[in-house]
N, C-alpha and C. Protein backbone atom coordinates (compact mmCIF):
# COMPACT_ATOMS: atom_id res chain seq x y z
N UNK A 1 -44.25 -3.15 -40.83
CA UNK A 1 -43.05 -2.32 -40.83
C UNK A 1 -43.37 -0.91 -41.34
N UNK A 2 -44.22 -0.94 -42.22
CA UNK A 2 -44.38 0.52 -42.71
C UNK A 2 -45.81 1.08 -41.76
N UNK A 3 -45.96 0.82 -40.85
CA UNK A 3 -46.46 1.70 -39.31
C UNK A 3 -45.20 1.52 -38.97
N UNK A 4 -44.47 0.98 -38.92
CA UNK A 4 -43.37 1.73 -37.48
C UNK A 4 -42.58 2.98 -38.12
N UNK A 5 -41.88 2.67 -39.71
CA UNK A 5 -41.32 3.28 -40.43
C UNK A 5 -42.76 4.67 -40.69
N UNK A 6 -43.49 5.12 -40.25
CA UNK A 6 -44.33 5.95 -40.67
C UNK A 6 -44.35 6.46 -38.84
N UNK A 7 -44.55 6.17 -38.45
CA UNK A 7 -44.18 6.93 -36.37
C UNK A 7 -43.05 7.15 -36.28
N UNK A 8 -41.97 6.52 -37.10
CA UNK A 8 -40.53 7.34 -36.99
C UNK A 8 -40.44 8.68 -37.70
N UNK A 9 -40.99 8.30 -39.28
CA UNK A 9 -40.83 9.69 -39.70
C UNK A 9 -41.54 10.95 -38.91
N UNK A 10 -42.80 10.38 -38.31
CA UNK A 10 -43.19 11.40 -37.92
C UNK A 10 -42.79 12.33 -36.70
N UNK A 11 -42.47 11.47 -36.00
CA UNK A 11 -41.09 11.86 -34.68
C UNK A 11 -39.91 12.82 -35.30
N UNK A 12 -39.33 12.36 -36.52
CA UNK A 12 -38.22 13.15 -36.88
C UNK A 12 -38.87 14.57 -37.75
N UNK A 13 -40.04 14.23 -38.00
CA UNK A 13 -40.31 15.52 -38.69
C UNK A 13 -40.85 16.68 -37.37
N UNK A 14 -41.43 15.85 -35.94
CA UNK A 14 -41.61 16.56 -35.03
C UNK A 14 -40.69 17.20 -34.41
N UNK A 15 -39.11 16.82 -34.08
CA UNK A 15 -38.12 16.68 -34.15
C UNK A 15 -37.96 17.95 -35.01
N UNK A 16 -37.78 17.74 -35.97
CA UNK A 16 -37.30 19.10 -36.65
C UNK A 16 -37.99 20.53 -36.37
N UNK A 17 -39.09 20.53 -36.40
CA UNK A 17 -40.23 21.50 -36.67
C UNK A 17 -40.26 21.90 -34.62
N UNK A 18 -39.64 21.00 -33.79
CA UNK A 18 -38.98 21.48 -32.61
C UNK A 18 -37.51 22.47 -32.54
N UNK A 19 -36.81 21.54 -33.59
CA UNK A 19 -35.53 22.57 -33.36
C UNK A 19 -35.41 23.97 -34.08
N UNK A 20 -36.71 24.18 -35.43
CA UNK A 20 -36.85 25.26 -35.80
C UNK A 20 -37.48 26.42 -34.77
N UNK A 21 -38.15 26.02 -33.89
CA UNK A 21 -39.04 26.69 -33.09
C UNK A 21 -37.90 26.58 -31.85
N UNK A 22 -37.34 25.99 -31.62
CA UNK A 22 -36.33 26.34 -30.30
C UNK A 22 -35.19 27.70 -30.36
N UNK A 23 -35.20 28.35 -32.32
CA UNK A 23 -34.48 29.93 -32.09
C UNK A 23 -35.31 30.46 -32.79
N UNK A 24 -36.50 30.58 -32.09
CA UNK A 24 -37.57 31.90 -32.72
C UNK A 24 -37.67 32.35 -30.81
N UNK A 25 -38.66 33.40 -30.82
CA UNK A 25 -38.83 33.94 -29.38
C UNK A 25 -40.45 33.93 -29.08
N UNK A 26 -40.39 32.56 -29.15
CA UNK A 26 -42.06 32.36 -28.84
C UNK A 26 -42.31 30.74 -27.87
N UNK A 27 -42.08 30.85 -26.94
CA UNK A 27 -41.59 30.16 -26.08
C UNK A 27 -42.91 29.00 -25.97
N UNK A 28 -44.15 29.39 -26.26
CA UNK A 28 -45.25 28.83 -25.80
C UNK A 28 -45.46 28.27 -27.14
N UNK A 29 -44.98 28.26 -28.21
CA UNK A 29 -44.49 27.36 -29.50
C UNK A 29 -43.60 26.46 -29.27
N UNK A 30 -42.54 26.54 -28.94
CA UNK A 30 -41.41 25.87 -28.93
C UNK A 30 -42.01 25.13 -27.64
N UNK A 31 -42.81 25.12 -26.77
CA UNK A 31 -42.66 24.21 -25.45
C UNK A 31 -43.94 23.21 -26.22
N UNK A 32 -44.58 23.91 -27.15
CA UNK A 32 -45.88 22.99 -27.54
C UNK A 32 -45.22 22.11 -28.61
N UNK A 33 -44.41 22.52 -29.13
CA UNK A 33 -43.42 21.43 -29.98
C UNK A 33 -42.82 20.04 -29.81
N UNK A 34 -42.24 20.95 -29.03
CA UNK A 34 -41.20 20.01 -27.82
C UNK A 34 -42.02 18.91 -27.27
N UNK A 35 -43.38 19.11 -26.70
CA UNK A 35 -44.09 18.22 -26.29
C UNK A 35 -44.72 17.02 -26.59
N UNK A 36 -45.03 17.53 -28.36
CA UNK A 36 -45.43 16.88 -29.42
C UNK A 36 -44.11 16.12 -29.37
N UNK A 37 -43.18 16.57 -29.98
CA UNK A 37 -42.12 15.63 -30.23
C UNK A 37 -41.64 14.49 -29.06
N UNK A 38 -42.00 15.18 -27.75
CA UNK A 38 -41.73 14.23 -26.62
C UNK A 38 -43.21 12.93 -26.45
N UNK A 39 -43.83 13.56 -26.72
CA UNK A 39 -45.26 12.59 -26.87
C UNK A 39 -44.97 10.91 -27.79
N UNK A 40 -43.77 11.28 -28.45
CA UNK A 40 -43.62 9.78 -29.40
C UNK A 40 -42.52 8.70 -28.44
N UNK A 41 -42.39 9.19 -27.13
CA UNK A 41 -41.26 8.52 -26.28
C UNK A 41 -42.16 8.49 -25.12
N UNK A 42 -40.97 7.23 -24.67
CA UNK A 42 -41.36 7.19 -23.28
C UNK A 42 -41.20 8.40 -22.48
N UNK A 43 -41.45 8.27 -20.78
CA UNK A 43 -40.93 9.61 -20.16
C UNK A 43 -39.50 9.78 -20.18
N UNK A 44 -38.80 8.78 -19.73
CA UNK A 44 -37.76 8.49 -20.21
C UNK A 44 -36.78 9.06 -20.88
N UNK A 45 -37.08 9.55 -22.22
CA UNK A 45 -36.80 9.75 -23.50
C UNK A 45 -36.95 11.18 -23.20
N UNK A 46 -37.93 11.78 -22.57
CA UNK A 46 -38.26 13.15 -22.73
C UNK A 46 -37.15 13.97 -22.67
N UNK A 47 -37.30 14.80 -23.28
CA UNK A 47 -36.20 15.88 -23.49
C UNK A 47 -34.66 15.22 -23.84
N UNK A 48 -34.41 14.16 -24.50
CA UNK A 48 -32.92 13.61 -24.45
C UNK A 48 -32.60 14.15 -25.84
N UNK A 49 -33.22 14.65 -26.28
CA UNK A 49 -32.62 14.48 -27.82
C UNK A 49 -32.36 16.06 -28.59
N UNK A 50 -31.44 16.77 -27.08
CA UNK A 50 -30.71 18.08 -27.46
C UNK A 50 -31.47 19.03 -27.20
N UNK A 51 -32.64 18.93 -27.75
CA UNK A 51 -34.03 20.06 -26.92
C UNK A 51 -34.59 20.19 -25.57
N UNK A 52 -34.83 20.86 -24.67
CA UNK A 52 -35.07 20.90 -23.73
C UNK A 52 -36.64 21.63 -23.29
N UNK A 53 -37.34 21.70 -22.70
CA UNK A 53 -38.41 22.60 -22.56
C UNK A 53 -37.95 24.06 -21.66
N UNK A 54 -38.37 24.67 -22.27
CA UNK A 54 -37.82 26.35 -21.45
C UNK A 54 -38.40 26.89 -21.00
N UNK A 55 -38.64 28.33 -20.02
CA UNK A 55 -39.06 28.78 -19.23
C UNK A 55 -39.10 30.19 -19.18
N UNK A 56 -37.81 30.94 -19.98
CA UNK A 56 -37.83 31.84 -20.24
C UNK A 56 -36.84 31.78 -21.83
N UNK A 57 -37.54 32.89 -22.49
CA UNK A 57 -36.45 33.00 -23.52
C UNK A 57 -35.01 33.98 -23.46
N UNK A 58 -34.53 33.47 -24.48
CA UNK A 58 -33.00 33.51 -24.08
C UNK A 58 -32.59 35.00 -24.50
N UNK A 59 -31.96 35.78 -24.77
CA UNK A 59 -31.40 37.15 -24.85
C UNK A 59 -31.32 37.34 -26.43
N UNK A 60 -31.80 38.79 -26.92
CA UNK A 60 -32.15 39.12 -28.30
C UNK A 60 -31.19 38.95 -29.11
N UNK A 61 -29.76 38.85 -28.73
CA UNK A 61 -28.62 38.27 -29.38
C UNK A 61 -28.85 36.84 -30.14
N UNK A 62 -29.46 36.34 -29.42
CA UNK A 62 -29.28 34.81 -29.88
C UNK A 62 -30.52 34.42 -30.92
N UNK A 63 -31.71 35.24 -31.01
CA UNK A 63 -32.52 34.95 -31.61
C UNK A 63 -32.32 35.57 -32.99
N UNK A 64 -30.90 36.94 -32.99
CA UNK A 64 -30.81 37.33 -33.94
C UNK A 64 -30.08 36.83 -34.73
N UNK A 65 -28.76 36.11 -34.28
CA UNK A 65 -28.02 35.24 -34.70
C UNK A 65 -28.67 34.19 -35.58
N UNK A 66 -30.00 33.48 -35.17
CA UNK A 66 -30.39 32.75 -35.68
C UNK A 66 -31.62 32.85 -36.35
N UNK A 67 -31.74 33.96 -36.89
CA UNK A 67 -32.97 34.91 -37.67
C UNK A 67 -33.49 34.19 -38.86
N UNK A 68 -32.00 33.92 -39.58
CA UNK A 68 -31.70 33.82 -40.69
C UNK A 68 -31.54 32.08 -41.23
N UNK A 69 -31.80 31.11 -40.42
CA UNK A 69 -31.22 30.21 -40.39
C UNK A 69 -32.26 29.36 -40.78
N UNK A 70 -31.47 28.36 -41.80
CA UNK A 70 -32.61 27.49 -42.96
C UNK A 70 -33.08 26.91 -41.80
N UNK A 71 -34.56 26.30 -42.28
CA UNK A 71 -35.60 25.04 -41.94
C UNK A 71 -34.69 24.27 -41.39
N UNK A 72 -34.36 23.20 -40.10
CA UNK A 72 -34.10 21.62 -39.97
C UNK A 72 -34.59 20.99 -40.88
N UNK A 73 -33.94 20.02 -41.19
CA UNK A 73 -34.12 18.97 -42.15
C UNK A 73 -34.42 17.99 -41.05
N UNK A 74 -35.44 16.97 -41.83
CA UNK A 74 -35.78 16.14 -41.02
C UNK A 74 -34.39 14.66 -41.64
N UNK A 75 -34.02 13.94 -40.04
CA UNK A 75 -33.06 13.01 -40.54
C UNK A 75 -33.48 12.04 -41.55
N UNK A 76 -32.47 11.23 -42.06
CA UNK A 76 -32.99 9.93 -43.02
C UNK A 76 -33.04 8.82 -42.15
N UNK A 77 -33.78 8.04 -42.18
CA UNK A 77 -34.01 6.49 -41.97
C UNK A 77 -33.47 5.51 -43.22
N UNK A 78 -32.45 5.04 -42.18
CA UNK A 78 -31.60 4.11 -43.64
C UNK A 78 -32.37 2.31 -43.37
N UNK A 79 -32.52 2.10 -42.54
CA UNK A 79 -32.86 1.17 -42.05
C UNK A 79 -33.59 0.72 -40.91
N UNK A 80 -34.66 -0.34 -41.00
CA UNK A 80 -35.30 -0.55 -39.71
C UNK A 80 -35.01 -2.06 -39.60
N UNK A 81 -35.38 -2.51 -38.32
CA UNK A 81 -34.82 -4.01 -37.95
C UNK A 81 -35.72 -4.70 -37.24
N UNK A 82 -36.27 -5.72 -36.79
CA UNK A 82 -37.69 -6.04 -36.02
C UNK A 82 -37.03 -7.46 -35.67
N UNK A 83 -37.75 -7.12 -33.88
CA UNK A 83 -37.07 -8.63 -33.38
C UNK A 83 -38.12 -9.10 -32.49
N UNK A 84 -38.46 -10.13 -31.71
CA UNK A 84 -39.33 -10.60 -30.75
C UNK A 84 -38.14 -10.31 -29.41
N UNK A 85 -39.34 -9.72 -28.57
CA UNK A 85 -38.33 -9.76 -27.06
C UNK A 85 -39.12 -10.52 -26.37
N UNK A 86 -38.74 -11.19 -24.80
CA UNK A 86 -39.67 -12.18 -24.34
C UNK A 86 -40.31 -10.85 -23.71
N UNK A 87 -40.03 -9.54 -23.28
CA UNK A 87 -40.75 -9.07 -21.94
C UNK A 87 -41.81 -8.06 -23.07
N UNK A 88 -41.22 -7.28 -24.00
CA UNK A 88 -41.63 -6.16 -25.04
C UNK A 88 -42.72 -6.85 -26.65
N UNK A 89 -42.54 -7.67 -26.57
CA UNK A 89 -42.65 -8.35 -27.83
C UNK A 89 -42.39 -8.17 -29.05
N UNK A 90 -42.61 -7.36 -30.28
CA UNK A 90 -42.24 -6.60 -31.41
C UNK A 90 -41.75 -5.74 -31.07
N UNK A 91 -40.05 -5.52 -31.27
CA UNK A 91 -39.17 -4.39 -31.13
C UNK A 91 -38.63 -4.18 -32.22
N UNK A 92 -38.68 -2.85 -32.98
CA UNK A 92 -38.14 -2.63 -34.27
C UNK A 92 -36.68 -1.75 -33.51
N UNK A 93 -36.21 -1.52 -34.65
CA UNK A 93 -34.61 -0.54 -34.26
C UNK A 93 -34.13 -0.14 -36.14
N UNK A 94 -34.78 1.31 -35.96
CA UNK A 94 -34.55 2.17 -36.50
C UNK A 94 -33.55 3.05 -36.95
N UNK A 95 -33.15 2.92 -37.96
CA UNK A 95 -31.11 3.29 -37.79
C UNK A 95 -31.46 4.74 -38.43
N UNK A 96 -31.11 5.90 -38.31
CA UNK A 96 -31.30 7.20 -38.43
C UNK A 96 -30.05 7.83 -38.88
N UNK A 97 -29.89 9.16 -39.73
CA UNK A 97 -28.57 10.33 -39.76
C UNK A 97 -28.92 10.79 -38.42
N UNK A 98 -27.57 11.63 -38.37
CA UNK A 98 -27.52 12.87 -37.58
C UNK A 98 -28.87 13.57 -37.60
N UNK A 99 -28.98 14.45 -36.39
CA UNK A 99 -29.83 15.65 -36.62
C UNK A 99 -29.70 16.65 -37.66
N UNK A 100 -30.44 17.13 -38.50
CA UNK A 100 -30.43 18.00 -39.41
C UNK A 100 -29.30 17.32 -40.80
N UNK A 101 -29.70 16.21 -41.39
CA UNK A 101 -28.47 15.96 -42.35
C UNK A 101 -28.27 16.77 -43.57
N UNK A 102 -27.10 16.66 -43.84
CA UNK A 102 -26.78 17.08 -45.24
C UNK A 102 -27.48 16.30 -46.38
N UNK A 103 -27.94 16.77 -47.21
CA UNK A 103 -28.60 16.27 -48.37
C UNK A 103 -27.90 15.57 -49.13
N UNK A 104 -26.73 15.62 -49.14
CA UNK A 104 -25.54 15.53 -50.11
C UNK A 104 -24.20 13.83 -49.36
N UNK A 105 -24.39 14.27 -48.28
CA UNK A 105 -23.70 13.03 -47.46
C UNK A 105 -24.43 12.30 -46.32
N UNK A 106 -24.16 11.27 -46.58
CA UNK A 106 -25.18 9.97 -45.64
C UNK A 106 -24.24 9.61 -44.88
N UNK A 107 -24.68 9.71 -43.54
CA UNK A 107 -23.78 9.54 -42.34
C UNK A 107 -24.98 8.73 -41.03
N UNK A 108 -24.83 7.78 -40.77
CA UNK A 108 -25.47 7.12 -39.34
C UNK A 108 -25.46 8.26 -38.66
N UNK A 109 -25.96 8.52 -37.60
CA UNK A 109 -26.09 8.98 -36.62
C UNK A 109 -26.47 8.48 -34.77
N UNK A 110 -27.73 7.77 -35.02
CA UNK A 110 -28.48 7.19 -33.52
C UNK A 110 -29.17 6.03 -34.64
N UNK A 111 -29.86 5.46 -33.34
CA UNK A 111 -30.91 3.96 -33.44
C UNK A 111 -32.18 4.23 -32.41
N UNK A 112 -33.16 3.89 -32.84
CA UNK A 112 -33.87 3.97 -32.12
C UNK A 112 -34.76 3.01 -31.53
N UNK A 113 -35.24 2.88 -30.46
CA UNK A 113 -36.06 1.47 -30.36
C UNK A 113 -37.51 1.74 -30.36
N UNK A 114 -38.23 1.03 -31.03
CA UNK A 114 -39.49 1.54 -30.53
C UNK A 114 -40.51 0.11 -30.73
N UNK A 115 -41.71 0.29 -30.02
CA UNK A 115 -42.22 -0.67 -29.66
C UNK A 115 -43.78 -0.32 -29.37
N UNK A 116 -44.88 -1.62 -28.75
CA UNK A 116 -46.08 -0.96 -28.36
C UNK A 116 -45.76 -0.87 -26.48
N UNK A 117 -46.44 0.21 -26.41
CA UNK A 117 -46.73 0.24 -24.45
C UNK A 117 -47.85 0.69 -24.41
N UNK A 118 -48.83 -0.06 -23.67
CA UNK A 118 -50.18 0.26 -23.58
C UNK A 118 -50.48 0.28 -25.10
N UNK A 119 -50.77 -0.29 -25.72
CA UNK A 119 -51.17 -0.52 -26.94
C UNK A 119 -50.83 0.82 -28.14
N UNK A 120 -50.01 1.65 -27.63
CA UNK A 120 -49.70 2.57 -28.13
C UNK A 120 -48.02 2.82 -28.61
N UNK A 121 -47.50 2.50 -30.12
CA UNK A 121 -45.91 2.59 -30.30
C UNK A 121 -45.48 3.72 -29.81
N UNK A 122 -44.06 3.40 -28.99
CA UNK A 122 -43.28 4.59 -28.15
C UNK A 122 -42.04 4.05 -28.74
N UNK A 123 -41.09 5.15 -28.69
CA UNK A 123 -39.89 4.98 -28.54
C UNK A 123 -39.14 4.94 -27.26
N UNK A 124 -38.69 3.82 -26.74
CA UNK A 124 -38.18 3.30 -25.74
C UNK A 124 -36.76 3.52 -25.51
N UNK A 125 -35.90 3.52 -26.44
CA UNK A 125 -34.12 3.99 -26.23
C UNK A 125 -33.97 4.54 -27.46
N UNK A 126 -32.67 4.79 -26.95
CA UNK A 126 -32.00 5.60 -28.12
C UNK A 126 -30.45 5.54 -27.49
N UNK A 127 -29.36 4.85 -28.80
CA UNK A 127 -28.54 4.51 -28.99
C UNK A 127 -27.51 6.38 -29.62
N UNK A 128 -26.93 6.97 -29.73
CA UNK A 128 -25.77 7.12 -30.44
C UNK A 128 -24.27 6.30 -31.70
N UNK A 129 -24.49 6.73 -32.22
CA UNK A 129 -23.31 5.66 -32.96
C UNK A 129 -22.09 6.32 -32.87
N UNK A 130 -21.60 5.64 -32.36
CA UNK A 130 -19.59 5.96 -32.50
C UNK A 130 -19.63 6.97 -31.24
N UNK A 131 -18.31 7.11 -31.11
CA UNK A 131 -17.94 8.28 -30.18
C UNK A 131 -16.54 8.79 -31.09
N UNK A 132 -16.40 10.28 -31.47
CA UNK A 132 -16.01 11.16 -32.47
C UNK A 132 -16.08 10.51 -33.78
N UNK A 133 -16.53 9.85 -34.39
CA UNK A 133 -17.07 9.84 -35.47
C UNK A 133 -15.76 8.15 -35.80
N UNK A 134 -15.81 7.10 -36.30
CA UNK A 134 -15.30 6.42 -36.35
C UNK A 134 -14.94 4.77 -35.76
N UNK A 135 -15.99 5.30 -35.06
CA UNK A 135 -16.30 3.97 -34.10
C UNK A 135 -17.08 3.32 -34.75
N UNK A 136 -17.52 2.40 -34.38
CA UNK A 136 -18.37 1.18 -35.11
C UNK A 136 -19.61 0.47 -34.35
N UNK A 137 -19.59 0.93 -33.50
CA UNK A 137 -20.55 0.77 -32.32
C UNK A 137 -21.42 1.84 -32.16
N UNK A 138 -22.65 1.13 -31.28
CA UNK A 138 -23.94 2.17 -30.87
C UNK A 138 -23.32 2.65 -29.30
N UNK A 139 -23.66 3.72 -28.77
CA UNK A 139 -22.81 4.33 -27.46
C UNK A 139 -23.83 5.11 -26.50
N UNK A 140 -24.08 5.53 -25.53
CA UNK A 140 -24.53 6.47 -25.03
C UNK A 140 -26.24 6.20 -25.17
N UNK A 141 -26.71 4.88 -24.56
CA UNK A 141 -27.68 4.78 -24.73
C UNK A 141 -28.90 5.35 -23.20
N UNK A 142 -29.36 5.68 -23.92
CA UNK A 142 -30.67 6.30 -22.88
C UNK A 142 -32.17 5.68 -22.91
N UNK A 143 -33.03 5.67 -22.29
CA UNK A 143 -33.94 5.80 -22.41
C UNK A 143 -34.64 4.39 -20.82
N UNK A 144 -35.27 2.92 -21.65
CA UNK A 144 -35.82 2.14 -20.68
C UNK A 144 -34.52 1.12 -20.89
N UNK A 145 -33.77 0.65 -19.37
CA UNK A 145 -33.23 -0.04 -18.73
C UNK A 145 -33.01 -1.13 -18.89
N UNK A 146 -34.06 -1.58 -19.26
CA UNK A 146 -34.46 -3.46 -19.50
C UNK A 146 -34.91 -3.83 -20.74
N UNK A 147 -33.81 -3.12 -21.79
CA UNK A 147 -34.12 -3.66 -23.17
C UNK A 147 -32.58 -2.87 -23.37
N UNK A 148 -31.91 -3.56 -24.34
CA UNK A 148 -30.98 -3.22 -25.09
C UNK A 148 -30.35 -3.99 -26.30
N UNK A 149 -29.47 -3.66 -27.06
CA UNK A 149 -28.65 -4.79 -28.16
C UNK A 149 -28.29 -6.01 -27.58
N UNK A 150 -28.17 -5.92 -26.37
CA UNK A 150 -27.53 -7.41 -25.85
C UNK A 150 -28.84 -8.05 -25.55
N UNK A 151 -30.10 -7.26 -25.45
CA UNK A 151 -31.10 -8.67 -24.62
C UNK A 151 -31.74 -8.91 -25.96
N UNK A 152 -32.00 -8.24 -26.41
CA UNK A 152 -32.34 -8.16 -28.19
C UNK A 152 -31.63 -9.73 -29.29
N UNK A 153 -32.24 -10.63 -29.81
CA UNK A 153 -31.35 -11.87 -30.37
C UNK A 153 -31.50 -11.52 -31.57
N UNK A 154 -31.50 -12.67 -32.45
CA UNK A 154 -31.28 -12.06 -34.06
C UNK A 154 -32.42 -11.59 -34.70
N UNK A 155 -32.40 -10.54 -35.60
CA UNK A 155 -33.74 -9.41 -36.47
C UNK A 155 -34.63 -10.57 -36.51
N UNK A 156 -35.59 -10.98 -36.97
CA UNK A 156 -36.76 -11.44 -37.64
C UNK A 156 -37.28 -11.03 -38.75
N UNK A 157 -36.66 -9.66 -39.32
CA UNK A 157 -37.27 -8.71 -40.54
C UNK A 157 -36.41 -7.77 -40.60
N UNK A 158 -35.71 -7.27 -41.88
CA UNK A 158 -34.72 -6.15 -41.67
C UNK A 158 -35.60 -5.08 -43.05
N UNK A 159 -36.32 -4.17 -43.04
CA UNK A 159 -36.09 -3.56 -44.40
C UNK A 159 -34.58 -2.04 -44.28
N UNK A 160 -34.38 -2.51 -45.29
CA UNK A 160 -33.16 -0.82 -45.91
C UNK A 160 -33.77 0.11 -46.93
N UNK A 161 -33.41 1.48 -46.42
CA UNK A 161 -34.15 1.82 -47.33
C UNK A 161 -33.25 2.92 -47.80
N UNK A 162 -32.27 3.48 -47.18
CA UNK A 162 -31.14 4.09 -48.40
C UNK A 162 -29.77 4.27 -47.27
N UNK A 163 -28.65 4.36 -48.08
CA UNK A 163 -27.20 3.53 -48.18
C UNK A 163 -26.61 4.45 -46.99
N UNK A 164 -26.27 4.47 -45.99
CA UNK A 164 -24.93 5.83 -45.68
C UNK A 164 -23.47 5.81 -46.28
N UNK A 165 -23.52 5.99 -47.52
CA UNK A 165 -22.66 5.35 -48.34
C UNK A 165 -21.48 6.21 -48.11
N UNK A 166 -21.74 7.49 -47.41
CA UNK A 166 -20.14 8.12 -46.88
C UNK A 166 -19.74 7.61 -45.30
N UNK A 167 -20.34 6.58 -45.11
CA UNK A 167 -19.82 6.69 -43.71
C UNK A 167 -19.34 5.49 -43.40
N UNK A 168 -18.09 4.96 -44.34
CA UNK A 168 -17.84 3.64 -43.91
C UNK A 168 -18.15 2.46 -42.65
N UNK A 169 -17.37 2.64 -41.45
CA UNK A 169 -18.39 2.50 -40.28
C UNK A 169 -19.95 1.75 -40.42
N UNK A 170 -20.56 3.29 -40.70
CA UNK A 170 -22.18 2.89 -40.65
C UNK A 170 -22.18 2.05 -41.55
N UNK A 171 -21.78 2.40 -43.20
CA UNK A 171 -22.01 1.60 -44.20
C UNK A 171 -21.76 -0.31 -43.93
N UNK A 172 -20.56 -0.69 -42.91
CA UNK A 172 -20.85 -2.12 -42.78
C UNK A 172 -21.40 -2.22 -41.99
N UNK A 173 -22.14 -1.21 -40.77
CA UNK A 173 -23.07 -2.22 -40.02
C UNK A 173 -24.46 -2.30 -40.69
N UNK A 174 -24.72 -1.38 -41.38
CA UNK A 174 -26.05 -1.13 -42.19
C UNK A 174 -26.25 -1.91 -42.98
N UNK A 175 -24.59 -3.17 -43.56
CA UNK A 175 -24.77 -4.36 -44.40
C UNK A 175 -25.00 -5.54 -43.70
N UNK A 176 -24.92 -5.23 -42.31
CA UNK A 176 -25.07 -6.43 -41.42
C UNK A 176 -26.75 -6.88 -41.21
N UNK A 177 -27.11 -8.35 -41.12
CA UNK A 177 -28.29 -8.60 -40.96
C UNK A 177 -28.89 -8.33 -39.65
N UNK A 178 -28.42 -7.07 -38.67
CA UNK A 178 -28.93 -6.57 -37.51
C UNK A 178 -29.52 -5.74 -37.17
């Protein structure tokens, strides 16, 4: 568990250190970022997660706007979950904040799946939680087709590793053994 929990962080710290570089004006940074960060997913996955790869940069307005603007924070990992699939075999599911969280409030955000392909761990889907904030469910899932919560049976291994203790919602599914 602590290899999978150690390829997640490093995704979300790639992840971040992408969305810092997506409002600077150095395009051949931000696409080498982006790539890195897309490198921990399937193809699939590429570009789903708000960043996009670009082509030209965007107008001096916008880079000035965002001159000034703190570091991304990389999200928290509140929890990971590990199950046997018959087709994937070891599938963990990674419960994550929002992009960029507040330090101060713990809020769910996405799930992630990740797994080996070609002997190499990828992240395979990616879930959303809730739709406007209040739902209780994972939503808006992307990524590979033939894996999800429903083909997925019960964890085999759950570790937690800190609370979303403002986000009621998250907070009981994050108490659930799933």
């Amino acid at each position: 568990m602590e290899e999978i929990k150690k390829i997640i962080s490093e995704f979300l710290k790639a992840e971040a250190e992408a969305s810092d570089a997506s409002v600077k004006p150095n395009l051949e940074d931000y696409n080498k970022k982006l790539n890195f960060m897309n490198s921990f997913c399937v193809e699939e996955l590429h570009n789903k997660f708000g960043l996009v790869s670009q082509n030209k940069l965007k107008n001096d307005e916008f880079y000035e706007r965002w001159k000034d603007k703190n570091s991304a924070r990389t999200r928290h990992i509140y929890k990971i979950s590990q199950y046997k699939d018959d087709k994937y075999g070891d599938v963990y599911v990674a419960y994550v904040s929002e992009r960029n969280p507040d330090d101060e409030i713990f809020l769910y955000g996405e799930c992630l799946f990740v797994t080996s392909i070609d002997s190499e761990l990828k992240i395979i889907k990616n879930y959303t939680f809730g739709e406007d904030r209040g739902k209780d469910k994972f939503v808006a899932n992307q990524g590979l087709k033939d894996i999800s919560f429903k083909t997925l049976k019960k964890p085999i291994n759950i570790e937690r590793y800190l609370e979303p203790v403002d986000d009621e919602d998250g907070m009981e599914h994050y108490s659930k053994d799933i």
